[in-house]
PDB file of N, CA and C in Angstrom:
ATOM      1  N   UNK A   1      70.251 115.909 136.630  1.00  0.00           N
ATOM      2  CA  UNK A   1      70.499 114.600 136.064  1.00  0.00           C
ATOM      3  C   UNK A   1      71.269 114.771 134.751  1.00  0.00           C
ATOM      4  N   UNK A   2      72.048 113.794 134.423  1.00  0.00           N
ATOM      5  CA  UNK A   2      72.842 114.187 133.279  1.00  0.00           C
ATOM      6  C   UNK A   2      72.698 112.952 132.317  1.00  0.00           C
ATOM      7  N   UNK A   3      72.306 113.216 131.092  1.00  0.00           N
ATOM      8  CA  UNK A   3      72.189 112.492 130.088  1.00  0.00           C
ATOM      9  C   UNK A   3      72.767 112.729 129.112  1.00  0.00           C
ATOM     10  N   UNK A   4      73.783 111.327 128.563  1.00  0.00           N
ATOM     11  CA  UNK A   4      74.692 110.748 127.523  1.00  0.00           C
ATOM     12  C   UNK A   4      73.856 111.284 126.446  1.00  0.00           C
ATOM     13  N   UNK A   5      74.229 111.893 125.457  1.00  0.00           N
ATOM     14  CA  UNK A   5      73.096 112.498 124.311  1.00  0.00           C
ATOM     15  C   UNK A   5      74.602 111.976 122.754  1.00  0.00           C
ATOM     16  N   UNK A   6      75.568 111.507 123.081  1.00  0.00           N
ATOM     17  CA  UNK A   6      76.591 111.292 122.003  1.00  0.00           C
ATOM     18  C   UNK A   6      77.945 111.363 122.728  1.00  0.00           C
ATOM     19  N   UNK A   7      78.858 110.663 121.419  1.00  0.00           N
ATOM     20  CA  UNK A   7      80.400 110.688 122.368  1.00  0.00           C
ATOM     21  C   UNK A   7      81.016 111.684 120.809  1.00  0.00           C
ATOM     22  N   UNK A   8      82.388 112.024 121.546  1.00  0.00           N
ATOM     23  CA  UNK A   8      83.259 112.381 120.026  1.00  0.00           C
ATOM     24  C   UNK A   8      83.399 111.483 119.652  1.00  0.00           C
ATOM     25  N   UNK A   9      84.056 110.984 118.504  1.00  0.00           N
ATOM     26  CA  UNK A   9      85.324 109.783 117.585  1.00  0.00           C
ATOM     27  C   UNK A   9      85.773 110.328 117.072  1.00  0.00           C
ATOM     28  N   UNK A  10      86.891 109.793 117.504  1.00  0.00           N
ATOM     29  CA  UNK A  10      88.428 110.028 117.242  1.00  0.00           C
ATOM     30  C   UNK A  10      88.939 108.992 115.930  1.00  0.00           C
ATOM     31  N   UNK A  11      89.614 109.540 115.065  1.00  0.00           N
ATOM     32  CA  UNK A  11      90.256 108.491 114.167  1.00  0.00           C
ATOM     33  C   UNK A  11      91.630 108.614 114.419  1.00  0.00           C
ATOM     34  N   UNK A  12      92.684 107.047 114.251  1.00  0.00           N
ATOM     35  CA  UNK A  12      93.854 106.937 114.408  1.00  0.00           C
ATOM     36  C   UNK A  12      94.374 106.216 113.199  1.00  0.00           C
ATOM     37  N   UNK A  13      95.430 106.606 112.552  1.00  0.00           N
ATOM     38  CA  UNK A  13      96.363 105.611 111.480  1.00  0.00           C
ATOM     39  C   UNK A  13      97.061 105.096 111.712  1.00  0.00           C
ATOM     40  N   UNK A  14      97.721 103.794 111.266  1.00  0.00           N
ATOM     41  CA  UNK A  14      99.212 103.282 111.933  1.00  0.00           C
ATOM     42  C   UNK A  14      99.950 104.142 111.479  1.00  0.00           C
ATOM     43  N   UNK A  15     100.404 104.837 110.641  1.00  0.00           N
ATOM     44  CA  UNK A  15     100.893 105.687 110.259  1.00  0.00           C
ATOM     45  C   UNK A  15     100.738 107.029 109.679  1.00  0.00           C
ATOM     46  N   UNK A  16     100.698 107.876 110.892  1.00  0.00           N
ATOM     47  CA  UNK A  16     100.297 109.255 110.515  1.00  0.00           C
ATOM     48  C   UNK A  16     101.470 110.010 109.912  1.00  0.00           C
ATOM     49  N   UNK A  17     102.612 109.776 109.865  1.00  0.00           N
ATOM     50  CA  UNK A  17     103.565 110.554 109.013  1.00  0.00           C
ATOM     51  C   UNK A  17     102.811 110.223 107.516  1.00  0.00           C
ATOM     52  N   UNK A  18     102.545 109.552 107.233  1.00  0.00           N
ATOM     53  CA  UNK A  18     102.100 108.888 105.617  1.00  0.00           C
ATOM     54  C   UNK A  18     100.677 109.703 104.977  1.00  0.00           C
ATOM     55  N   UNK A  19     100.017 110.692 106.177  1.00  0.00           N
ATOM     56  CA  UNK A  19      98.712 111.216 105.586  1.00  0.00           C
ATOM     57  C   UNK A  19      99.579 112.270 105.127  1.00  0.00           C
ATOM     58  N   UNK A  20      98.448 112.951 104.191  1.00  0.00           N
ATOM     59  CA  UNK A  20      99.006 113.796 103.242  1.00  0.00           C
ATOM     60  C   UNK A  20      98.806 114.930 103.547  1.00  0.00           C
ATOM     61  N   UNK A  21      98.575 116.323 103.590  1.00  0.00           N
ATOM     62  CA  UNK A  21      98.494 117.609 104.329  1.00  0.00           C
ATOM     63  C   UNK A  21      98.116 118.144 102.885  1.00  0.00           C
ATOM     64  N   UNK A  22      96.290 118.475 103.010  1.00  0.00           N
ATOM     65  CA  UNK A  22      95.731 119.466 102.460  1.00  0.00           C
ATOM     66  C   UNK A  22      95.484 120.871 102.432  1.00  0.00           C
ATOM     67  N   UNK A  23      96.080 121.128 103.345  1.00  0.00           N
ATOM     68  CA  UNK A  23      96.522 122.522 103.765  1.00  0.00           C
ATOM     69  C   UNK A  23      95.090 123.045 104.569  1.00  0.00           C
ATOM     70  N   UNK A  24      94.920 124.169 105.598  1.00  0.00           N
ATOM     71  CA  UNK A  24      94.155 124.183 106.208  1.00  0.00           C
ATOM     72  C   UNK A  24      93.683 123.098 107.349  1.00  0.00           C
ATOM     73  N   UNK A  25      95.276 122.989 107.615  1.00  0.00           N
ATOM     74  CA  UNK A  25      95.164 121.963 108.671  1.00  0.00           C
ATOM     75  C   UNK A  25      94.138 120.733 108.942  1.00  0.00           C
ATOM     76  N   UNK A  26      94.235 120.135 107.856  1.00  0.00           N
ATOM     77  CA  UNK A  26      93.346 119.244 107.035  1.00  0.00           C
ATOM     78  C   UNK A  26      94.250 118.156 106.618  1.00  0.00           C
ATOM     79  N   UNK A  27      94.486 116.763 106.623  1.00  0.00           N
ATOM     80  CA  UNK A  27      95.267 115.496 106.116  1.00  0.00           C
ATOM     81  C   UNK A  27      94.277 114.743 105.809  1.00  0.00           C
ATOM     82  N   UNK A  28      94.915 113.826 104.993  1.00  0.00           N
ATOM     83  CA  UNK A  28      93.662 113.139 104.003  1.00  0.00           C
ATOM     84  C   UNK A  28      94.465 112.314 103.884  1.00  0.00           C
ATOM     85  N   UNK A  29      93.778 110.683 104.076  1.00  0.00           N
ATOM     86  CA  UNK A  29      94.837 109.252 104.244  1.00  0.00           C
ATOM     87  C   UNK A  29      95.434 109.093 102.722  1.00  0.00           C
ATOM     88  N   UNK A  30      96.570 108.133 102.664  1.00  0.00           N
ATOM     89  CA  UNK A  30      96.849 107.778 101.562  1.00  0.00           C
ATOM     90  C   UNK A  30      97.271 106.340 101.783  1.00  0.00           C
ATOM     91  N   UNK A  31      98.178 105.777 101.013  1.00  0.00           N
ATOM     92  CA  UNK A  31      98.239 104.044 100.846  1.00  0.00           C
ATOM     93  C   UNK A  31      99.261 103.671 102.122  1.00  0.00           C
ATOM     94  N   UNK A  32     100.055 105.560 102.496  1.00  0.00           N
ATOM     95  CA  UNK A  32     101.160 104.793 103.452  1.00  0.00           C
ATOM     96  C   UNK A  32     100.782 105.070 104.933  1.00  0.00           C
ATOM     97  N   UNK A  33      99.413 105.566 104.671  1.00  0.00           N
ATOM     98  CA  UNK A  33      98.875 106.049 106.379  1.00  0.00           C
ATOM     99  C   UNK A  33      98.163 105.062 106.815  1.00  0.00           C
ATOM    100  N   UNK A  34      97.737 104.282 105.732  1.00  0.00           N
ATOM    101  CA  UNK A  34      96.957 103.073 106.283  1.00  0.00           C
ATOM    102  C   UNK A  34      95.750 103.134 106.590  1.00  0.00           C
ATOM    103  N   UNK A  35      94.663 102.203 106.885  1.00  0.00           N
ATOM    104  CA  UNK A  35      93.534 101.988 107.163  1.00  0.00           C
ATOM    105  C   UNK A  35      93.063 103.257 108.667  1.00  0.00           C
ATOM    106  N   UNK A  36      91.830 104.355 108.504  1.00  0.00           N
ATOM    107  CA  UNK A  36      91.886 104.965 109.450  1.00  0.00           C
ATOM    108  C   UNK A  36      91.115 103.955 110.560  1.00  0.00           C
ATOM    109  N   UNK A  37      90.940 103.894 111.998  1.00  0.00           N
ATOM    110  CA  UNK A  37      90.736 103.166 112.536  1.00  0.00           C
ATOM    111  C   UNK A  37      90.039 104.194 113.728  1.00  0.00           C
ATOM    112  N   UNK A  38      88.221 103.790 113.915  1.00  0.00           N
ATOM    113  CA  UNK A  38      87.601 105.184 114.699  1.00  0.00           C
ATOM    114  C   UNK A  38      87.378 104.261 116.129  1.00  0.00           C
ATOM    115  N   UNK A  39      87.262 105.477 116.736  1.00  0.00           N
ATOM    116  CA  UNK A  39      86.632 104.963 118.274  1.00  0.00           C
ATOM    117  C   UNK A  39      86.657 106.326 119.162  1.00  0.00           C
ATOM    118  N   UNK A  40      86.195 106.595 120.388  1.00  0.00           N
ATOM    119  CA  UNK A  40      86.188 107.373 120.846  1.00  0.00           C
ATOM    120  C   UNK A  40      87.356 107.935 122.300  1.00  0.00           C
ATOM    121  N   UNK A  41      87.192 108.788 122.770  1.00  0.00           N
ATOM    122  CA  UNK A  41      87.875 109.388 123.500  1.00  0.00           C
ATOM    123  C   UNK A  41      88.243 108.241 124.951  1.00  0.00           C
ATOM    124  N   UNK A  42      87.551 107.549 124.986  1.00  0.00           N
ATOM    125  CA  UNK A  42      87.155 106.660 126.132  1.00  0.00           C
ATOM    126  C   UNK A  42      88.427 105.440 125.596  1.00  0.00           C
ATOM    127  N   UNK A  43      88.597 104.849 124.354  1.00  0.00           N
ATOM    128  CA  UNK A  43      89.109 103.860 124.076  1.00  0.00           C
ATOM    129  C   UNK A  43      90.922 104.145 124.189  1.00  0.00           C
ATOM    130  N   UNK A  44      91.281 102.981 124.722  1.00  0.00           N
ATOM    131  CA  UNK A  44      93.135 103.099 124.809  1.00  0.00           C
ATOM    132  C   UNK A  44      93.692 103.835 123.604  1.00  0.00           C
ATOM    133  N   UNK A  45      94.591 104.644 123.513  1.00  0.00           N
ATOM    134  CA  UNK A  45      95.352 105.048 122.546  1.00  0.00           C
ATOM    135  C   UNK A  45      94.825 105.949 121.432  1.00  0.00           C
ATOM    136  N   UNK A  46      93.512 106.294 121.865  1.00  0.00           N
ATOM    137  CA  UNK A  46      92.798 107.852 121.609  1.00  0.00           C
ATOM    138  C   UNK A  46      92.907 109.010 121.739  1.00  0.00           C
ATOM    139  N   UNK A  47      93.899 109.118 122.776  1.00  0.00           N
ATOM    140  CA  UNK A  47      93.856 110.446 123.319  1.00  0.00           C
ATOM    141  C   UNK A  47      93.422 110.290 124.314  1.00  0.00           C
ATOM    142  N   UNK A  48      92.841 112.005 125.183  1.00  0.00           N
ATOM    143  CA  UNK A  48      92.130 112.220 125.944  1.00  0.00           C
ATOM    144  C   UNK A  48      91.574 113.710 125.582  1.00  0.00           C
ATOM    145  N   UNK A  49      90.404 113.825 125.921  1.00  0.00           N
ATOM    146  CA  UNK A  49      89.858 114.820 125.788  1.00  0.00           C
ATOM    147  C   UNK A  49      89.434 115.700 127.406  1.00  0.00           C
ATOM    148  N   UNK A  50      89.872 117.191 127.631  1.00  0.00           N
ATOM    149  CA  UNK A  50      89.970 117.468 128.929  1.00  0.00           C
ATOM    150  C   UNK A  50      88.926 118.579 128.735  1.00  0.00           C
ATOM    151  N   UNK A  51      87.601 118.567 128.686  1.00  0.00           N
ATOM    152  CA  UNK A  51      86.470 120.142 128.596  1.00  0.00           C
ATOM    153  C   UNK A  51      86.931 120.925 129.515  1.00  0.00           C
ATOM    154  N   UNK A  52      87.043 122.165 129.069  1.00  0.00           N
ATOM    155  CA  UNK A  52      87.169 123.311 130.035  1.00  0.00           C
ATOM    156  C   UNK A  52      88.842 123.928 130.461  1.00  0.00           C
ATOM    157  N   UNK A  53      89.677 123.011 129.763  1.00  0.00           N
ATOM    158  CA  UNK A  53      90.716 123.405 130.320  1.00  0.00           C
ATOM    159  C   UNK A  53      91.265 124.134 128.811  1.00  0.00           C
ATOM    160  N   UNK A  54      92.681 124.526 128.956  1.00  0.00           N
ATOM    161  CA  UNK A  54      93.491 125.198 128.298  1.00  0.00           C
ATOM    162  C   UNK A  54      94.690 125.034 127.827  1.00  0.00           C
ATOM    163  N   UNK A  55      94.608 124.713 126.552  1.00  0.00           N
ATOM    164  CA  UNK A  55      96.225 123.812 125.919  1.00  0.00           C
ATOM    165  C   UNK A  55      97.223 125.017 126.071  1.00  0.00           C
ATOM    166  N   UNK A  56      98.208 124.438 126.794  1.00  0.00           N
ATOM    167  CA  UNK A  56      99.809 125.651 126.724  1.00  0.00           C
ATOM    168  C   UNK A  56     100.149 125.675 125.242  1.00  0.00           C
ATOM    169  N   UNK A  57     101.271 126.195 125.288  1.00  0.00           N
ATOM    170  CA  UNK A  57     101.811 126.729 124.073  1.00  0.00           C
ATOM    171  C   UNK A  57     103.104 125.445 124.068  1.00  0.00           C
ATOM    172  N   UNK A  58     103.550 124.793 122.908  1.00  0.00           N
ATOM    173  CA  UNK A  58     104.133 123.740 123.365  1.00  0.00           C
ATOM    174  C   UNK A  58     105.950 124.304 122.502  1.00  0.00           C
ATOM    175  N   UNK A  59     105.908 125.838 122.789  1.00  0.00           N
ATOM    176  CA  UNK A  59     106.853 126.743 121.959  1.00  0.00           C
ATOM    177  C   UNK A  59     107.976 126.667 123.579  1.00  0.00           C
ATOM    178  N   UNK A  60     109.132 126.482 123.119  1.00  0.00           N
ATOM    179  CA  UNK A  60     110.393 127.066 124.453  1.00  0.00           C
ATOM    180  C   UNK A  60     110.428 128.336 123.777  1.00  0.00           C
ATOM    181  N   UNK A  61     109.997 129.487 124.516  1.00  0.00           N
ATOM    182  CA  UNK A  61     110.711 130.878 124.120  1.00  0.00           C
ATOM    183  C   UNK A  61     111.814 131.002 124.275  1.00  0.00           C
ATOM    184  N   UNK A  62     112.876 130.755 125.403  1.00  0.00           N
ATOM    185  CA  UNK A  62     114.210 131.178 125.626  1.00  0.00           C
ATOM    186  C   UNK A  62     114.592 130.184 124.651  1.00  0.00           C
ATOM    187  N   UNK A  63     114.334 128.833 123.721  1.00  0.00           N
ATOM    188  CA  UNK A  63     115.126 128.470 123.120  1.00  0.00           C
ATOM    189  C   UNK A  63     114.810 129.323 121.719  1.00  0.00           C
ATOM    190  N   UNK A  64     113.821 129.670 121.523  1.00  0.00           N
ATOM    191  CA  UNK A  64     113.295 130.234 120.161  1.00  0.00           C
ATOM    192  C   UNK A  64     114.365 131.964 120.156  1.00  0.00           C
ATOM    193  N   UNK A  65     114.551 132.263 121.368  1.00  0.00           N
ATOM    194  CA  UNK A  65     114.794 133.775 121.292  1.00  0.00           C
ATOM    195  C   UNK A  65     116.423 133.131 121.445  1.00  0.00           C
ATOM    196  N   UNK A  66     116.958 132.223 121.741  1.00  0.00           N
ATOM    197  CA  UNK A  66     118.400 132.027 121.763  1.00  0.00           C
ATOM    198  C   UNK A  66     118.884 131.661 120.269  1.00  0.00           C
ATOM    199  N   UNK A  67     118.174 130.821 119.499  1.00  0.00           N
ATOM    200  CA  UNK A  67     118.634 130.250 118.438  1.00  0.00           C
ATOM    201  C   UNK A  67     118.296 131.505 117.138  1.00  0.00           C
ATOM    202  N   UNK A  68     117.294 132.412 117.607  1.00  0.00           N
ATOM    203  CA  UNK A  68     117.607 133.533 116.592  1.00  0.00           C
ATOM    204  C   UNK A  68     118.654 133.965 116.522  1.00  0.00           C
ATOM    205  N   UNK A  69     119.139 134.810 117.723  1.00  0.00           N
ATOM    206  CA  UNK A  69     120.545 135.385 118.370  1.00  0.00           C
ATOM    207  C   UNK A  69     121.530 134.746 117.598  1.00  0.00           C
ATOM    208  N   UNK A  70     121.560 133.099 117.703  1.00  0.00           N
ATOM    209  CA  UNK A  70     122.658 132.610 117.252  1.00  0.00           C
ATOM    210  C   UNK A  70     122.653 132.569 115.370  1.00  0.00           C
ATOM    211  N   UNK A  71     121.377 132.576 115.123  1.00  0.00           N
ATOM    212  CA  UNK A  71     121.402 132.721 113.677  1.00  0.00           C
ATOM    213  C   UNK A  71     121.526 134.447 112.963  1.00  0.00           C
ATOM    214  N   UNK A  72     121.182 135.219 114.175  1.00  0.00           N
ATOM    215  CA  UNK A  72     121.649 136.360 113.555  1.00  0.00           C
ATOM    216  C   UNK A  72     123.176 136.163 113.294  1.00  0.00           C
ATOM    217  N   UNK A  73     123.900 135.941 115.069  1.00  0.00           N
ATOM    218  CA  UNK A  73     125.648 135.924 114.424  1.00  0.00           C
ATOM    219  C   UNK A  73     126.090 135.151 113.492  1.00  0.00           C
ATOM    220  N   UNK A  74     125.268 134.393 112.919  1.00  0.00           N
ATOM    221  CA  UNK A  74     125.576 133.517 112.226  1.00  0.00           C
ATOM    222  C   UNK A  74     125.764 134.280 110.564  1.00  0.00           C
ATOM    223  N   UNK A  75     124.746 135.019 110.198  1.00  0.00           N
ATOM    224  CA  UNK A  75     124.727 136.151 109.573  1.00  0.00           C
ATOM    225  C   UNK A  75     125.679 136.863 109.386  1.00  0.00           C
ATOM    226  N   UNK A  76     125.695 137.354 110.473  1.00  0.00           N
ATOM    227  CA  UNK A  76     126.415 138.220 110.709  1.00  0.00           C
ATOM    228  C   UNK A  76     128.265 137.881 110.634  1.00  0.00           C
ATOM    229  N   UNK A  77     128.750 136.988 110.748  1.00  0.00           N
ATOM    230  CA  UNK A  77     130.003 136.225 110.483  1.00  0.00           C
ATOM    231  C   UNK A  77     129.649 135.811 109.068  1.00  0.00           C
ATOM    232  N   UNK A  78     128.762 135.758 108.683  1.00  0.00           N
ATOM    233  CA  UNK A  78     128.781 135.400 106.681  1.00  0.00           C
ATOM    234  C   UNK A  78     129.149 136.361 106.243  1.00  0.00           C
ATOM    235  N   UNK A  79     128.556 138.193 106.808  1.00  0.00           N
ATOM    236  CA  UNK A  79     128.847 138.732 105.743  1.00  0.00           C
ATOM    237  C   UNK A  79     129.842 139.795 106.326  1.00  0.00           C
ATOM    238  N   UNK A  80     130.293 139.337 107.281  1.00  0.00           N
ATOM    239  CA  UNK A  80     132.175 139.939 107.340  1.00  0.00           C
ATOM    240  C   UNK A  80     133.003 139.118 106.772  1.00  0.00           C
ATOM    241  N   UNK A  81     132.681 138.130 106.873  1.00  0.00           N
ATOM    242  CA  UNK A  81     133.720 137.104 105.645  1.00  0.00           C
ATOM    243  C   UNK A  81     133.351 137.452 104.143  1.00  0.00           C
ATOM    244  N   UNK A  82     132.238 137.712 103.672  1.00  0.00           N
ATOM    245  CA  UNK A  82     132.202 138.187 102.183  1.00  0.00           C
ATOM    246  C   UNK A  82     132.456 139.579 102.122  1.00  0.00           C
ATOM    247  N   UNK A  83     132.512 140.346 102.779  1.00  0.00           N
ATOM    248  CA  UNK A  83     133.035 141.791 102.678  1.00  0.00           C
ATOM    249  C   UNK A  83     134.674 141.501 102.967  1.00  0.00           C
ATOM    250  N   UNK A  84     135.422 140.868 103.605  1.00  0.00           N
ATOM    251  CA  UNK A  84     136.599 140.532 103.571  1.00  0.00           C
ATOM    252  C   UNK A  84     136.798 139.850 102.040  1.00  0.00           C
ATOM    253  N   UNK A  85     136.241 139.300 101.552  1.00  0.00           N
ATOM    254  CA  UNK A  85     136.596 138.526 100.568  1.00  0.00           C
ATOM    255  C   UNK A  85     136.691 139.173  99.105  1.00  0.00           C
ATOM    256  N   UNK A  86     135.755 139.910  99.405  1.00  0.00           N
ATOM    257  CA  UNK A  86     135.343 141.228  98.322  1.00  0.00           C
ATOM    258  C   UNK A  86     136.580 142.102  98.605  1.00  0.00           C
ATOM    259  N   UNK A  87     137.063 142.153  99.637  1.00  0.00           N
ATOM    260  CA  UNK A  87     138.002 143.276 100.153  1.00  0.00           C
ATOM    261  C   UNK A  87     139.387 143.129  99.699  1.00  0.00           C
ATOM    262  N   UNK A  88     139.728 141.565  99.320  1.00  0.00           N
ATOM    263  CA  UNK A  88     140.615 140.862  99.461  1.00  0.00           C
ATOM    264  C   UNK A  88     141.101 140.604  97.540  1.00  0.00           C
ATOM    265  N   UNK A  89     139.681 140.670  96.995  1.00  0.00           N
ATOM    266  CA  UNK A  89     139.838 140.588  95.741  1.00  0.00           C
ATOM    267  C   UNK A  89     139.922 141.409  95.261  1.00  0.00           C
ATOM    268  N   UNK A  90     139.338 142.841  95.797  1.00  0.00           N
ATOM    269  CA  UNK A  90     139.569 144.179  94.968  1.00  0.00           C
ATOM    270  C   UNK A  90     141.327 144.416  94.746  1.00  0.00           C
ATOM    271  N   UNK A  91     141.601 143.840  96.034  1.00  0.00           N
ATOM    272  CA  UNK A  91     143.076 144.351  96.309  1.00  0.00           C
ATOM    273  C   UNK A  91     144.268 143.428  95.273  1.00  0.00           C
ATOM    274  N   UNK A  92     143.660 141.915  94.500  1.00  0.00           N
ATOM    275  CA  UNK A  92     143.970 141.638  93.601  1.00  0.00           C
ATOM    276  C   UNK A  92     143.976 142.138  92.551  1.00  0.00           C
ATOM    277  N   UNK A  93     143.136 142.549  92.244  1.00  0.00           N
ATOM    278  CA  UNK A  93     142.665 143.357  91.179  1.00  0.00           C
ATOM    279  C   UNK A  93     143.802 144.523  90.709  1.00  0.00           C
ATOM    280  N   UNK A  94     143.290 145.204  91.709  1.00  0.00           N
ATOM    281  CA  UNK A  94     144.406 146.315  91.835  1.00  0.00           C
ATOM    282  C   UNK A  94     145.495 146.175  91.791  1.00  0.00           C
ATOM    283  N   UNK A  95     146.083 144.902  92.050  1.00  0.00           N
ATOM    284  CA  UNK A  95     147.662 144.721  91.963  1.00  0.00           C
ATOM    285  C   UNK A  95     147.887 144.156  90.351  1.00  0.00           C
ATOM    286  N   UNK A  96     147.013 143.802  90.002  1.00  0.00           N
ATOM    287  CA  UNK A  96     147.423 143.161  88.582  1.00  0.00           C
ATOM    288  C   UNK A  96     147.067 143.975  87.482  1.00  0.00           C
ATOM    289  N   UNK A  97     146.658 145.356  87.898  1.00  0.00           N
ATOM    290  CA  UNK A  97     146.552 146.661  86.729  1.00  0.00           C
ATOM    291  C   UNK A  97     147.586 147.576  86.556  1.00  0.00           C
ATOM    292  N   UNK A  98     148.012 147.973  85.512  1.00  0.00           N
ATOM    293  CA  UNK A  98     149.723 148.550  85.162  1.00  0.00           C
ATOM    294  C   UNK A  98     148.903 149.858  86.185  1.00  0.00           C
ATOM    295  N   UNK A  99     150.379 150.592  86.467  1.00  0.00           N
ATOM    296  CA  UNK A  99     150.384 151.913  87.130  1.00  0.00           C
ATOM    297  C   UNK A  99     150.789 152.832  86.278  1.00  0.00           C
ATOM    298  N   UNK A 100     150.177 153.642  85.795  1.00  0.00           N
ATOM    299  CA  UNK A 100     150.507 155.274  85.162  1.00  0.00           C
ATOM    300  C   UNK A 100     150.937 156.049  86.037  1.00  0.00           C
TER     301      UNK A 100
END
């Protein structure tokens, strides 16, 4: 036999960009998050709560491992252009010093 012994509650803000982030994955309302508003897992626009199962990872690896790649070359084209540039000014340099 199974007996109801409590539910979770859930709190919602109209505006959750507006809570503030105490660090430790912890937010704490302020004037622009608005009134928190409780109820439980059961009520519309709560959520859902699933026991027993297993949240994925909500990470794209091939986009995470592509956009490094592209920020390495990205790097990597900065600092052949400043070694050109460096390269480019020495060679000023050098032209505007008398010759012995």
């Amino acid at each position: 036999e199974q007996v109801v012994f409590g539910q979770i509650q859930s709190t919602r803000f109209n505006n959750p960009g507006g809570l503030e982030s105490v660090g430790g994955n912890l937010f704490a309302a302020t004037a622009n998050s608005g009134d928190p508003t409780q109820g439980t897992f059961s009520d519309p626009g709560f959520g859902q709560l699933s026991p027993g199962s297993i949240e994925t990872s909500n990470v794209d690896l091939t986009g995470g491992i592509v956009d490094t790649i592209l920020a390495q070359r990205f790097i990597e084209a900065q600092i052949s252009a400043i070694q050109t540039t460096d390269e480019v000014l020495q060679e000023s340099v050098n032209l505007t010093r008398p010759r012995s």
